[in-house]
N, C-alpha and C. Protein backbone atom coordinates (compact mmCIF):
# COMPACT_ATOMS: atom_id res chain seq x y z
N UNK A 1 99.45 101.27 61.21
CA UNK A 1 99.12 101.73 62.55
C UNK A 1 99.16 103.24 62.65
N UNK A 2 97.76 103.87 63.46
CA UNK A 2 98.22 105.06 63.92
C UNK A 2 99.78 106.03 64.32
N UNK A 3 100.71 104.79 64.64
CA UNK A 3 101.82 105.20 65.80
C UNK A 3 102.78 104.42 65.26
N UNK A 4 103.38 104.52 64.02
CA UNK A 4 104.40 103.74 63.47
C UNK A 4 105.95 104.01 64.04
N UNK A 5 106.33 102.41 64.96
CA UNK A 5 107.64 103.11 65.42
C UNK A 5 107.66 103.46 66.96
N UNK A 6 106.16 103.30 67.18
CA UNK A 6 106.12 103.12 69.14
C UNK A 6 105.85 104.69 69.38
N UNK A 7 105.94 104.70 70.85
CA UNK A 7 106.21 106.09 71.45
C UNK A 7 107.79 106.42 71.20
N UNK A 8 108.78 106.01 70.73
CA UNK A 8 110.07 106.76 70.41
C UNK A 8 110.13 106.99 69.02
N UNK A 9 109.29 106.83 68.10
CA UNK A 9 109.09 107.38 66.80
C UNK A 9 109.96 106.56 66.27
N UNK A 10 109.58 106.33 64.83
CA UNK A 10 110.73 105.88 63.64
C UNK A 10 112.12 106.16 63.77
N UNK A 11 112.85 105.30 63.28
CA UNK A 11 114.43 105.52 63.15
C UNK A 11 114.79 106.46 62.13
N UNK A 12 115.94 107.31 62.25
CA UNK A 12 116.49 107.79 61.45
C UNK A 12 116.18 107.21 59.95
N UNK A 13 115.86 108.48 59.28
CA UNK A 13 115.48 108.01 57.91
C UNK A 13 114.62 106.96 57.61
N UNK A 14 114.04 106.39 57.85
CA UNK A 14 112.83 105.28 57.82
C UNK A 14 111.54 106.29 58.22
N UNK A 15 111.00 106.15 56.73
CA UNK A 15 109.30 107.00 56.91
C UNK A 15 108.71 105.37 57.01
N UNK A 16 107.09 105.66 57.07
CA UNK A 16 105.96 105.03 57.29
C UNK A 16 106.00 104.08 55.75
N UNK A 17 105.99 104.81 54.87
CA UNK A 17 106.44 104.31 54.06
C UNK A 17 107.37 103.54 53.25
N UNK A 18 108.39 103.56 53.64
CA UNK A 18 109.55 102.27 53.83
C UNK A 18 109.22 101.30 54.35
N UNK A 19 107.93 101.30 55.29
CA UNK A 19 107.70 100.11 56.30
C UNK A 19 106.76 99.53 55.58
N UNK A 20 106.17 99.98 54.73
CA UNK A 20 104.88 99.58 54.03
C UNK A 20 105.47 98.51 53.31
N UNK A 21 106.32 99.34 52.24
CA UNK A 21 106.87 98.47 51.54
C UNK A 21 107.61 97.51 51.30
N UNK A 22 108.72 97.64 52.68
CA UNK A 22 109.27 96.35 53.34
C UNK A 22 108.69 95.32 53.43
N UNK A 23 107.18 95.54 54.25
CA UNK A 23 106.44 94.70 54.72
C UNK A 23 105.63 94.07 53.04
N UNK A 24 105.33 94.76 52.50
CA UNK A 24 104.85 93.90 51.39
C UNK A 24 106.02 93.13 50.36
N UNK A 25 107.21 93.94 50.38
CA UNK A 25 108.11 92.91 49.41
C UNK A 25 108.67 91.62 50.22
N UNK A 26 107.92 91.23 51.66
CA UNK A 26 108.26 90.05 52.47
C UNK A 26 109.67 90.26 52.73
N UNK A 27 110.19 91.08 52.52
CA UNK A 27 111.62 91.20 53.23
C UNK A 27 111.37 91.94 54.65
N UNK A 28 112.79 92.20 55.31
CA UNK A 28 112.25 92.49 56.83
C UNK A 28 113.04 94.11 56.65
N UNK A 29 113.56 94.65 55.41
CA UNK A 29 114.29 95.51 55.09
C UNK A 29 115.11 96.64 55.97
N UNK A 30 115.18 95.78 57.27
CA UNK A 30 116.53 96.03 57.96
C UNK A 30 116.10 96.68 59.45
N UNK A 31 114.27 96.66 59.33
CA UNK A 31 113.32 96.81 60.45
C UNK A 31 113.22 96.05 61.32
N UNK A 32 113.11 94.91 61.36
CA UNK A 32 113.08 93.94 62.67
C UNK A 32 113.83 92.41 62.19
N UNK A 33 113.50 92.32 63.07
CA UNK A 33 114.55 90.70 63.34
C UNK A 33 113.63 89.40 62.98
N UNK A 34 114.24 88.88 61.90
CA UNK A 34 113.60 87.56 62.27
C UNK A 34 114.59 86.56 62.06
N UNK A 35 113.83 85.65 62.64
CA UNK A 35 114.52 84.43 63.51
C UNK A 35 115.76 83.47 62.40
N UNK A 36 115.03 83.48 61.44
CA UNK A 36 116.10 82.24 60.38
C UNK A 36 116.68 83.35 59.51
N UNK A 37 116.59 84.88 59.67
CA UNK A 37 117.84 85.74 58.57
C UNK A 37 116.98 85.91 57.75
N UNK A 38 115.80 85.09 57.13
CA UNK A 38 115.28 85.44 56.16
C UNK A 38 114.11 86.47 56.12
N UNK A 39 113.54 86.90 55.05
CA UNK A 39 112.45 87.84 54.96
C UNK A 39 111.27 86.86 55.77
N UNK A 40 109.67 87.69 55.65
CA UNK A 40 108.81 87.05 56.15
C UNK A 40 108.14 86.78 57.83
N UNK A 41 109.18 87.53 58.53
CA UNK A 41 108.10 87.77 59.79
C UNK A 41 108.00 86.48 60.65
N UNK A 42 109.11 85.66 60.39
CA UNK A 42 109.07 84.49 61.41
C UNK A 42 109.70 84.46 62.73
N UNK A 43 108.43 85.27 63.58
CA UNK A 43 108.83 85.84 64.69
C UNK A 43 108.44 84.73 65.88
N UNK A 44 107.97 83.29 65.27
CA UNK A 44 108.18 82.21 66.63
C UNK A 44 109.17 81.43 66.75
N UNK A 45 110.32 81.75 66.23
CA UNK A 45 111.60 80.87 66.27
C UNK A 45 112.28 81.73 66.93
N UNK A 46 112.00 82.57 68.03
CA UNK A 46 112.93 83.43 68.52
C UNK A 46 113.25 82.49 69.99
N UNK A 47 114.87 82.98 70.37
CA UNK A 47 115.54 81.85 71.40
C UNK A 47 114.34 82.00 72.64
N UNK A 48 114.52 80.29 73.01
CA UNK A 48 113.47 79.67 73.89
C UNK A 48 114.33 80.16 75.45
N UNK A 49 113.58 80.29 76.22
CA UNK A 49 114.08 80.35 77.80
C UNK A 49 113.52 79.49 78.27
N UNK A 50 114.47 78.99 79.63
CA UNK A 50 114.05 78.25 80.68
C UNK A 50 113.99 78.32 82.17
N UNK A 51 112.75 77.10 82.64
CA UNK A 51 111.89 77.88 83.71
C UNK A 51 113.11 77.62 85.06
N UNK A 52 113.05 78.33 85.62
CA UNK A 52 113.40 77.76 87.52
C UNK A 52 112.98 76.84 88.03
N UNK A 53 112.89 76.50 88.64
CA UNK A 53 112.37 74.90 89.30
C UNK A 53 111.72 75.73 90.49
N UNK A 54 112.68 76.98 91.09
CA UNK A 54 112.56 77.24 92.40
C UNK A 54 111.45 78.38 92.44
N UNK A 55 111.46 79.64 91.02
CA UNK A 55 110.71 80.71 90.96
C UNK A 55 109.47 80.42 90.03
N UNK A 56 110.02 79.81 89.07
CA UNK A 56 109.22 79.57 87.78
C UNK A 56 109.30 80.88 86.79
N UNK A 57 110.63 81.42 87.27
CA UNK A 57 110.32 82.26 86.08
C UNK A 57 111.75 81.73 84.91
N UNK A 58 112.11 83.14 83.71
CA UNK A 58 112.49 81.99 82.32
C UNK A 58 113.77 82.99 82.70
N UNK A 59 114.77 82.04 82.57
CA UNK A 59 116.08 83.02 82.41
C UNK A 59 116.38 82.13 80.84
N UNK A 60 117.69 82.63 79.99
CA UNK A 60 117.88 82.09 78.89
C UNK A 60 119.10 81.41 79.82
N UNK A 61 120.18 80.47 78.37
CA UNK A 61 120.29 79.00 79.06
C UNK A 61 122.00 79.54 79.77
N UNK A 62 122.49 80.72 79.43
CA UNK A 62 123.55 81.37 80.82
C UNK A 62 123.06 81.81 81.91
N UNK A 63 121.79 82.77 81.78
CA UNK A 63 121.67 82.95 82.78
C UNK A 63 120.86 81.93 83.62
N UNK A 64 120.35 81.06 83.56
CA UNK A 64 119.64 79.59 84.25
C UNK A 64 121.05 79.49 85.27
N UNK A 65 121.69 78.94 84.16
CA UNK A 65 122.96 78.40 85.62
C UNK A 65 123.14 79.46 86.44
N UNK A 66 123.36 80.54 86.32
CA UNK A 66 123.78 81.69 87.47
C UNK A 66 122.71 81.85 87.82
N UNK A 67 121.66 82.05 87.89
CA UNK A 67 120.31 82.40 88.55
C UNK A 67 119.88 81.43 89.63
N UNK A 68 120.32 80.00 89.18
CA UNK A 68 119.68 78.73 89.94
C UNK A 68 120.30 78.66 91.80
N UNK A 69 121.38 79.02 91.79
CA UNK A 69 122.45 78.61 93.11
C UNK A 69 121.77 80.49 93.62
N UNK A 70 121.51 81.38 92.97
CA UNK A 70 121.32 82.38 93.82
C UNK A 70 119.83 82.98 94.42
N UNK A 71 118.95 81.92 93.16
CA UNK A 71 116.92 82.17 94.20
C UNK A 71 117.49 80.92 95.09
N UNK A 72 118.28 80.02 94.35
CA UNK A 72 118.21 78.91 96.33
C UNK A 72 118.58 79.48 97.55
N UNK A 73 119.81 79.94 97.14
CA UNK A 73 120.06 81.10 98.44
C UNK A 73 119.05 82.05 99.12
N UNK A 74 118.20 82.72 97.99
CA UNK A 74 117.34 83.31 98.53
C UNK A 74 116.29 82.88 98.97
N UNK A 75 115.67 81.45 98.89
CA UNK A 75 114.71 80.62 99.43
C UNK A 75 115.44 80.33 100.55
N UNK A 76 116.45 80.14 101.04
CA UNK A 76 116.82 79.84 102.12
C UNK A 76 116.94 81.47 103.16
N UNK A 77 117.20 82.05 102.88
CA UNK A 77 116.90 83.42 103.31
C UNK A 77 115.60 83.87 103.82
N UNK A 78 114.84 83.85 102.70
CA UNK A 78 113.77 83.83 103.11
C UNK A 78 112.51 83.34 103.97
N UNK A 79 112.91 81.31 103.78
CA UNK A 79 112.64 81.26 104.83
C UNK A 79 113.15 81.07 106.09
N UNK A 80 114.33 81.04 106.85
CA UNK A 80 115.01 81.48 107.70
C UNK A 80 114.33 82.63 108.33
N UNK A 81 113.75 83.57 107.87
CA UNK A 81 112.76 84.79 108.59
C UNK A 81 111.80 84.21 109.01
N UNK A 82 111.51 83.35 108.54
CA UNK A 82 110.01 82.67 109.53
C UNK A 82 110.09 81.89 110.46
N UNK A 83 109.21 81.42 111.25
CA UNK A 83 109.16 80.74 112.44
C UNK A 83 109.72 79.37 112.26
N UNK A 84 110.35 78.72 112.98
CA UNK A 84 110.63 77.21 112.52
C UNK A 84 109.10 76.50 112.39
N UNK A 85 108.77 76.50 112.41
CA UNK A 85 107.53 75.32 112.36
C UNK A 85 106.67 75.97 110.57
N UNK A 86 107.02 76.97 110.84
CA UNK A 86 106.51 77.84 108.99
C UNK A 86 107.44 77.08 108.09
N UNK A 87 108.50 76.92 108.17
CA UNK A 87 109.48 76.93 107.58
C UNK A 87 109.51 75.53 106.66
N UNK A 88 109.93 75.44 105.32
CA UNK A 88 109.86 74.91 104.15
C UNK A 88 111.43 74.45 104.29
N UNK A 89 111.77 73.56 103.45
CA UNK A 89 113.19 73.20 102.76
C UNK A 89 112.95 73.46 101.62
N UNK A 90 113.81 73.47 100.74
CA UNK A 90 113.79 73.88 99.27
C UNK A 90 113.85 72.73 98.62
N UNK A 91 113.25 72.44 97.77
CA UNK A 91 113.29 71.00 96.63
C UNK A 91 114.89 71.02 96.22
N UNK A 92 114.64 69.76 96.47
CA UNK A 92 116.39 69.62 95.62
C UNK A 92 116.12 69.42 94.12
N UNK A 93 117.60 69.82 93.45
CA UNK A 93 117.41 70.31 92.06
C UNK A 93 117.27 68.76 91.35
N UNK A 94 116.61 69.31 90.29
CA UNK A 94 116.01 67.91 89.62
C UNK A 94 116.80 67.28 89.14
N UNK A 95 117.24 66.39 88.51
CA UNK A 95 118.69 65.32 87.69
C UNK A 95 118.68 65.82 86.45
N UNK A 96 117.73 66.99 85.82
CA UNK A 96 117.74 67.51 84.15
C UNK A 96 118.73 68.44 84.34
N UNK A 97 119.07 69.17 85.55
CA UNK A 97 119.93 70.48 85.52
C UNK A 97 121.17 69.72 85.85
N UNK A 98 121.77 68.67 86.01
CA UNK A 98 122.90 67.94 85.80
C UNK A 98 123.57 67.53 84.68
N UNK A 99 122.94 67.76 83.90
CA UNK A 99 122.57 67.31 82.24
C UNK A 99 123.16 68.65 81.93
N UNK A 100 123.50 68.94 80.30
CA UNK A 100 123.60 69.83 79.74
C UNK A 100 122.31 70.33 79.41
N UNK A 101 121.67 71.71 79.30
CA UNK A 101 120.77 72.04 79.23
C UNK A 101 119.94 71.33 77.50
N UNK A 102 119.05 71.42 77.23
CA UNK A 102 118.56 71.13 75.55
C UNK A 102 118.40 71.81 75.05
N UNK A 103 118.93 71.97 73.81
CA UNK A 103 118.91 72.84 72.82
C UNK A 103 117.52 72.87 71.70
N UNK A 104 116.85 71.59 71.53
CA UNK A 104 116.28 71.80 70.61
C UNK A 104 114.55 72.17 70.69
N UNK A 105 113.81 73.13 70.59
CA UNK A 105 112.40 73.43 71.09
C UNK A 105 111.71 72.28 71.48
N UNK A 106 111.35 71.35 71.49
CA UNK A 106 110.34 70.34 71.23
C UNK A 106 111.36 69.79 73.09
N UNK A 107 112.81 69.68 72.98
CA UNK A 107 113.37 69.21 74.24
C UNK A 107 113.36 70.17 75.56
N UNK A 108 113.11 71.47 74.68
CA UNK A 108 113.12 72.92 75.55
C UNK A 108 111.84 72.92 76.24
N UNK A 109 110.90 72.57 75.54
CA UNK A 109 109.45 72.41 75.94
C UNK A 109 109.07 71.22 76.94
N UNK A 110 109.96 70.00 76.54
CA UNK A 110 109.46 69.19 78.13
C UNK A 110 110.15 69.69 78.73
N UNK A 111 111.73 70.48 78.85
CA UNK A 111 112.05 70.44 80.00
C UNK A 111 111.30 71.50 80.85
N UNK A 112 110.65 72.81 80.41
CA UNK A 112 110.54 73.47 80.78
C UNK A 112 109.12 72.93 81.65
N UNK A 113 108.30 72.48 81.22
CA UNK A 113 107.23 71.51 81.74
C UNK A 113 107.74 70.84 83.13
N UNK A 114 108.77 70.28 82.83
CA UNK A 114 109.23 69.57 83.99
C UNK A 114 109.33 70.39 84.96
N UNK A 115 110.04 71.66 84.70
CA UNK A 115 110.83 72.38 85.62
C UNK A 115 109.52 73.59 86.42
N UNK A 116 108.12 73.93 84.95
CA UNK A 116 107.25 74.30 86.06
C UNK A 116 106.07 73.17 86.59
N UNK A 117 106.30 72.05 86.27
CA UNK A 117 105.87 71.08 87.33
C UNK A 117 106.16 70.92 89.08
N UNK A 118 107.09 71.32 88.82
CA UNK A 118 108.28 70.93 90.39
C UNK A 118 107.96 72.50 91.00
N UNK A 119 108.07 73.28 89.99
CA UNK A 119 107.60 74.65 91.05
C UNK A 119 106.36 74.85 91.28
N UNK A 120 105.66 74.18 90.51
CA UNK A 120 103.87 74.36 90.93
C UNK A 120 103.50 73.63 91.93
N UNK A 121 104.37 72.57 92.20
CA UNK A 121 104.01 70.96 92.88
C UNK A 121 104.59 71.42 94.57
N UNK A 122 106.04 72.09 94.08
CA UNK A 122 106.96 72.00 95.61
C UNK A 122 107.03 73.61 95.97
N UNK A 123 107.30 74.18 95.00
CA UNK A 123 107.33 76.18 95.51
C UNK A 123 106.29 76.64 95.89
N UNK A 124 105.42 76.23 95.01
CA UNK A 124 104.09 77.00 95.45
C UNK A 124 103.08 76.14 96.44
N UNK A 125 101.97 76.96 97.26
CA UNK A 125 101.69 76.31 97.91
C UNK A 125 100.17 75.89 97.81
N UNK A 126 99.28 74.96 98.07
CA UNK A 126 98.12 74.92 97.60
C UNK A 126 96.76 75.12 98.82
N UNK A 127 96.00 76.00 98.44
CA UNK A 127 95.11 76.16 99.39
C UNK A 127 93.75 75.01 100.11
N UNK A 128 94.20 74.48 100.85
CA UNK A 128 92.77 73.68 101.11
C UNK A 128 91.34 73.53 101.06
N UNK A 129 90.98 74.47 100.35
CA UNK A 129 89.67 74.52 99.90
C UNK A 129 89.31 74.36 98.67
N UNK A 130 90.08 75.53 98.06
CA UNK A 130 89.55 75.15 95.81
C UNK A 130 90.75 74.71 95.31
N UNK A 131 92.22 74.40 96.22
CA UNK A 131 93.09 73.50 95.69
C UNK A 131 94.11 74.23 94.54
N UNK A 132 93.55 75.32 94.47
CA UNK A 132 94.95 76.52 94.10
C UNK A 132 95.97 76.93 94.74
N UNK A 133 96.73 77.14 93.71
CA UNK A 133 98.59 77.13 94.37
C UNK A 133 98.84 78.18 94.11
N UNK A 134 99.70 78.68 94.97
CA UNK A 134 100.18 80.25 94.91
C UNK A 134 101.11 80.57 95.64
N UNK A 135 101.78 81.73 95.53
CA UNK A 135 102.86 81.99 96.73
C UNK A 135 102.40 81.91 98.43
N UNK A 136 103.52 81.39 99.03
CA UNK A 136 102.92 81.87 100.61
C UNK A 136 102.31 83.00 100.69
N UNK A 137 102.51 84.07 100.91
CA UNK A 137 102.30 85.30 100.88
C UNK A 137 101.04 85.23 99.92
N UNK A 138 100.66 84.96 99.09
CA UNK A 138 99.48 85.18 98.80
C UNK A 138 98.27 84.01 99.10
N UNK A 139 98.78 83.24 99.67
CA UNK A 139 97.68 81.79 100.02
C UNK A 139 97.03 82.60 101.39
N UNK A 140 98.25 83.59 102.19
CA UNK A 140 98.05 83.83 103.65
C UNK A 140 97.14 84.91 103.23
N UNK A 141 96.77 85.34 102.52
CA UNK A 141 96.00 86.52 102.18
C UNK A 141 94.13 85.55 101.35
N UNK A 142 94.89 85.01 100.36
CA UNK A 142 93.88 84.06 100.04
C UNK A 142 92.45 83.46 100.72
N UNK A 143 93.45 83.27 102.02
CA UNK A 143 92.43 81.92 102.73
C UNK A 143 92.10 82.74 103.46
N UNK A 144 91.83 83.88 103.74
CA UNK A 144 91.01 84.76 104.34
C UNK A 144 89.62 84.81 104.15
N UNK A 145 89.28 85.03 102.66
CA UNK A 145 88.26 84.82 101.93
C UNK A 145 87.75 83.22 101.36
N UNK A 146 88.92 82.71 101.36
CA UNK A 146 88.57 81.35 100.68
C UNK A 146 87.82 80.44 101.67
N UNK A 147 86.86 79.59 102.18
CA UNK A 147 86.79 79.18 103.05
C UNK A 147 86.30 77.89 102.64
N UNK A 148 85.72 76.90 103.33
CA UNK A 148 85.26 75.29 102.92
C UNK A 148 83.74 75.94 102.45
N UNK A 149 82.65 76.61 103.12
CA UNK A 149 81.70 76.82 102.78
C UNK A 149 81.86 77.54 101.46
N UNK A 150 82.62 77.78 101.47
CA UNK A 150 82.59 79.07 100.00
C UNK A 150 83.92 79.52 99.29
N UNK A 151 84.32 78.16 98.56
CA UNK A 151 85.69 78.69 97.85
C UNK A 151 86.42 78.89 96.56
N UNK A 152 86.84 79.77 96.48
CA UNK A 152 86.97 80.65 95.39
C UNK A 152 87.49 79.99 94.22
């Protein structure tokens, strides 16, 4: 690459050349991380995160539990500012987060499925015309343009 080392430049003592050759003797020679310790660049075994039910976004599997009890709070916050008749309840939490979380990718992967199922299905909201889901806040902006004659 033009830019070996990013915009903060190479590490101490590591030329362009150390990297070359790291990279061809398949070792990772003390440059980056890979996943099983060994040489070789096996950079898709790196730790899996999991989704929210409530945001859909990935915390890893400590921060899930502390994250989960505090977007509920904030879904309840949030909608509390709106009008009663606007106003949503929050999905109750699914019976997988009662469970010990799963450890193994292949279990990480349905759950996480599951978990952005329930936020695509119950968080987000879907527009009545082309049947896309999105935040409130952006459906209310959405369906401006979106209409039955003509939707996006």
């Amino acid at each position: 690459p033009d830019n070996p080392g990013g915009p903060l430049g190479l590490p101490k003592g590591v030329t362009a050349g150390t990297i070359k050759a790291a990279a061809g003797a398949g070792g990772g020679g003390g440059m980056g991380r890979t996943a099983g310790g060994g040489g070789g660049g096996n950079y898709d075994a790196r730790p899996r995160a999991y989704v929210c039910y409530l945001c859909g976004q990935q915390y890893g599997s400590q921060s899930l539990t502390i994250h989960i009890p505090q977007c509920y709070e904030k879904w309840l916050k949030v909608e509390s500012a709106k009008e009663r008749k606007d106003r949503r309840e929050p999905p109750p939490p699914p019976p997988e987060l009662d469970q010990p979380l799963p450890s193994r990718p292949e279990e990480i992967d349905e759950f996480n499925q599951k978990m952005f199922n329930i936020f695509n299905g119950v968080s987000l909201m879907k527009c009545q015309h082309c049947g896309r889901t999105m935040r409130p806040e952006a459906l209310a902006k959405h369906q401006k343009t979106c209409t039955a004659e003509n939707p996006m």
